[in-house]
Protein backbone atom coordinates (compact mmCIF):
# COMPACT_ATOMS: atom_id res chain seq x y z
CA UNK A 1 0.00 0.00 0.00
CA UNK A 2 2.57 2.70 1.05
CA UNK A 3 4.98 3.51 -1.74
CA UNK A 4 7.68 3.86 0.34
CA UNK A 5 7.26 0.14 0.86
CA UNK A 6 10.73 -1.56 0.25
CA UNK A 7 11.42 -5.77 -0.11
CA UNK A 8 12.89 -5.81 3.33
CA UNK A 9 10.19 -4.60 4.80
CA UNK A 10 7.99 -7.36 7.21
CA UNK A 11 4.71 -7.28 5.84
CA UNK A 12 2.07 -8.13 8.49
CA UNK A 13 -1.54 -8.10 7.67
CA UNK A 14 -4.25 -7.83 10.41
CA UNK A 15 -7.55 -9.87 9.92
CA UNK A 16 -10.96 -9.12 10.75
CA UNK A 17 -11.29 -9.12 14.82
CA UNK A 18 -7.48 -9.48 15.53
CA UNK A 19 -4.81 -7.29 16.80
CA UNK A 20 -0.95 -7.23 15.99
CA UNK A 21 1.92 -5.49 17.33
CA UNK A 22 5.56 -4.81 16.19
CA UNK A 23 8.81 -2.74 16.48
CA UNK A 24 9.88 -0.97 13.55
CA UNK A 25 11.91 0.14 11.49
CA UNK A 26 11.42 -2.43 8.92
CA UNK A 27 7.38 -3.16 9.75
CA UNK A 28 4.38 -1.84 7.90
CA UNK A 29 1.07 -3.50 9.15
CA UNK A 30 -2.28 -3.29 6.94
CA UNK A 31 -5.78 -3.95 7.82
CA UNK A 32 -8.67 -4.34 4.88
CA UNK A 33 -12.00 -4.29 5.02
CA UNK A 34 -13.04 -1.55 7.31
CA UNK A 35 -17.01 -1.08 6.55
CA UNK A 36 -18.36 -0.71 9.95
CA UNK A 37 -15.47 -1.79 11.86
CA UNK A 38 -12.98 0.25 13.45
CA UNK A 39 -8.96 0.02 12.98
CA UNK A 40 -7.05 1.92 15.74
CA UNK A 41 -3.17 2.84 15.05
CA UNK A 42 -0.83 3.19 18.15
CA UNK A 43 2.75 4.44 17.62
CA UNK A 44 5.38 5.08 20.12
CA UNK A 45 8.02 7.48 18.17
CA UNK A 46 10.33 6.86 20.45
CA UNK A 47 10.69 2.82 20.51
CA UNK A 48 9.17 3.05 17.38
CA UNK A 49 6.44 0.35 18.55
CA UNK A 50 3.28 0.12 17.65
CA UNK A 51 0.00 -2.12 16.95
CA UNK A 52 -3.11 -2.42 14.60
CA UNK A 53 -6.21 -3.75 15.65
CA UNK A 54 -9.38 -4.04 13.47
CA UNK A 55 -12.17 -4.67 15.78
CA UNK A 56 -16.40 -5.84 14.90
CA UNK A 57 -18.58 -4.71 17.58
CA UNK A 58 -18.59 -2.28 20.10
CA UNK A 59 -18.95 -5.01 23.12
CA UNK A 60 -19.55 -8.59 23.78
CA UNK A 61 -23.60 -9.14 24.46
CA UNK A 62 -22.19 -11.25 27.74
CA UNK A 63 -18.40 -12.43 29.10
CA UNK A 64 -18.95 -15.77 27.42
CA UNK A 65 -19.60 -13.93 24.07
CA UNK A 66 -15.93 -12.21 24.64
CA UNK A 67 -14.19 -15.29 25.56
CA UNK A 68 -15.59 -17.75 22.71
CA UNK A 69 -14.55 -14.69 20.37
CA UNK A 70 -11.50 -13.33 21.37
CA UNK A 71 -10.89 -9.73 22.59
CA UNK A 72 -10.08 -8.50 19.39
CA UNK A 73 -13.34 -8.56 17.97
CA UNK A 74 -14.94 -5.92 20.44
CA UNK A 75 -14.02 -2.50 21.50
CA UNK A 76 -14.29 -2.79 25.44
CA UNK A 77 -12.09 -5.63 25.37
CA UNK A 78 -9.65 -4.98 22.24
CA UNK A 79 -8.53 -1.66 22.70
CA UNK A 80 -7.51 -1.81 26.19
CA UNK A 81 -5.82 -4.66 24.98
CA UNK A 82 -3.77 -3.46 22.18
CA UNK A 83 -2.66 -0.50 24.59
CA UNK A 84 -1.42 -2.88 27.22
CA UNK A 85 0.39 -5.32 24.95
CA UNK A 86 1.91 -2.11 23.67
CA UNK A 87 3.07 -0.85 27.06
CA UNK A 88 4.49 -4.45 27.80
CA UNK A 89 6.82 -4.19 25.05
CA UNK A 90 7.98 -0.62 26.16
CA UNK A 91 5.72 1.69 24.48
CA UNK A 92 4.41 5.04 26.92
CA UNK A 93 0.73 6.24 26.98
CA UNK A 94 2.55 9.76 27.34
CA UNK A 95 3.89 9.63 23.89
CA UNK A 96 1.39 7.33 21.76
CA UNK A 97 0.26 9.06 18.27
CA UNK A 98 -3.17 6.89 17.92
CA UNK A 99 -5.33 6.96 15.09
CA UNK A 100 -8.69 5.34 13.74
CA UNK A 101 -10.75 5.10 10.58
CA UNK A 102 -13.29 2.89 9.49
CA UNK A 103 -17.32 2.96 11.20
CA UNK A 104 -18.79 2.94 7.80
CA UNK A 105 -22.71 2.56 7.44
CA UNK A 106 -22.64 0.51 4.08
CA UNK A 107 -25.96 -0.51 5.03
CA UNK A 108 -29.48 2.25 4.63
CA UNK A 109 -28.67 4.76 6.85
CA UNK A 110 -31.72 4.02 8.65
CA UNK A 111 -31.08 0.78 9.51
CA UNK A 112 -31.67 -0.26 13.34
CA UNK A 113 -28.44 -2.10 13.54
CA UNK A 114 -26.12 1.23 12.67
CA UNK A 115 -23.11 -1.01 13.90
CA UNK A 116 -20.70 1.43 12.29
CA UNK A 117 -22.12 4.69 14.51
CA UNK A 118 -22.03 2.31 17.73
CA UNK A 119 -18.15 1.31 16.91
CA UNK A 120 -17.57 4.72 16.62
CA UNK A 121 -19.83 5.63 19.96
CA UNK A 122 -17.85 3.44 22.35
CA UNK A 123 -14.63 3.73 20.93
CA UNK A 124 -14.71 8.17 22.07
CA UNK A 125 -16.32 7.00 25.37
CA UNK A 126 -13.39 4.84 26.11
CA UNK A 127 -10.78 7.08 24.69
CA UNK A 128 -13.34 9.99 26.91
CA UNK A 129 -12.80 7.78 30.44
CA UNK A 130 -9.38 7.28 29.39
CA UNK A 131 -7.61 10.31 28.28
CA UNK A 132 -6.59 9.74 24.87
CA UNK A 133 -6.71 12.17 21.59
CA UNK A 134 -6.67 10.84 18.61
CA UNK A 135 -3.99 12.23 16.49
CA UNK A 136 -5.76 11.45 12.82
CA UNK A 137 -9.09 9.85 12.02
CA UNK A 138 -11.17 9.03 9.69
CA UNK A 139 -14.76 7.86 10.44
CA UNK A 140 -17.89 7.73 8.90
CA UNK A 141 -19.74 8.30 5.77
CA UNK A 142 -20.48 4.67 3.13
CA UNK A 143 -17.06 4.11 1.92
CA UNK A 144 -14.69 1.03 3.12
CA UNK A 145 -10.92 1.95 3.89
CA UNK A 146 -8.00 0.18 4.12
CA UNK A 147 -5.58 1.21 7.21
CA UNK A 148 -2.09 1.22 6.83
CA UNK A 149 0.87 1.68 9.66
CA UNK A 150 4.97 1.89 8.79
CA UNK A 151 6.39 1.69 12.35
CA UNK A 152 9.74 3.02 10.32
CA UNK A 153 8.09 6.55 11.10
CA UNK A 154 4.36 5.91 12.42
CA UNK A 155 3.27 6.99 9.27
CA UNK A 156 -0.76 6.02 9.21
CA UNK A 157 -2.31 5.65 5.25
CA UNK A 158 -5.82 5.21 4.21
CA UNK A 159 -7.47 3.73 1.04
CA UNK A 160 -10.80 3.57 -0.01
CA UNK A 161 -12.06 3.24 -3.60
CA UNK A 162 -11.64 7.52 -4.37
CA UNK A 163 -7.99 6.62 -3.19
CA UNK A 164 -5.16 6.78 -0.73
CA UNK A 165 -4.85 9.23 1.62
CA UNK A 166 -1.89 10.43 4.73
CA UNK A 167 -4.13 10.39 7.67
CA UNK A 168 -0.92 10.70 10.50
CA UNK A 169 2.69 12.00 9.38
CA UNK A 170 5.25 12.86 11.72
């Protein structure tokens, strides 16, 4: 996706309801398929680490639900654990450049299930209760995206079918 993309670079893609982290310089991770979902970049400029996680649902109907399906899929359970894997492998909340895109409706607009809106609810209430600002986003509207992250520089990318897009440059 990026064009600065180079053959020694570790390609990692990031599946529907799962969650991967890395240490750069030589790491660029991509998500696809963001309709309603949610993918949420974290970047540590410092120790260059960061994560990509491309999460379903807002939350798990019950704790079996979470279990059976991993903590990836939801946003109550998988973005407080990409921040934590991140701060095991030396990252700091202090200095974390996070970004999101994705929460599509490509569904009517005024369909009950507005899954997309929801994603989008409960991920600014956690980020609210937890004092984070996202650096770049890109939310909303019909179209699908693509996410991109190069942990050389935290550089964050977007694609959707008008194009590709910088969403976070240092």
């Amino acid at each position: 996706m990026s064009p600065a993309t180079t053959p020694n670079q570790l390609q990692l893609v990031v599946g529907i309801a799962d969650m991967k982290l890395g240490k750069g310089p030589s790491t660029v991770m991509t998500t696809h398929a963001l309709g309603s979902c949610i993918g949420l970049t974290i970047y540590d400029p410092v120790t260059s680490i960061g994560g990509l996680l491309h999460f379903m649902l807002p939350a798990p109907r019950d704790e079996d639900h979470s279990t059976v399906r991993g903590p990836a899929m939801f946003a109550t359970t998988g973005v407080p654990a990409l921040f934590m894997e991140g701060y095991k492998l030396g990252a700091s909340k202090e200095r974390l450049i996070v970004c999101a895109a994705g929460a599509a409706e490509l569904m009517m607009s005024d369909s009950d299930f507005q899954i997309g809106r929801r994603n989008r609810t409960m991920l600014r209430k956690l980020f609210w209760k937890n004092g984070v600002v996202l650096a770049g986003e890109d939310m909303g509207g019909t179209d699908a995206r693509t996410l991109s992250i190069d942990l050389s520089d935290g550089t964050v990318r977007i694609r959707t079918r008008l194009g590709e897009s910088t969403l976070w440059k240092p």
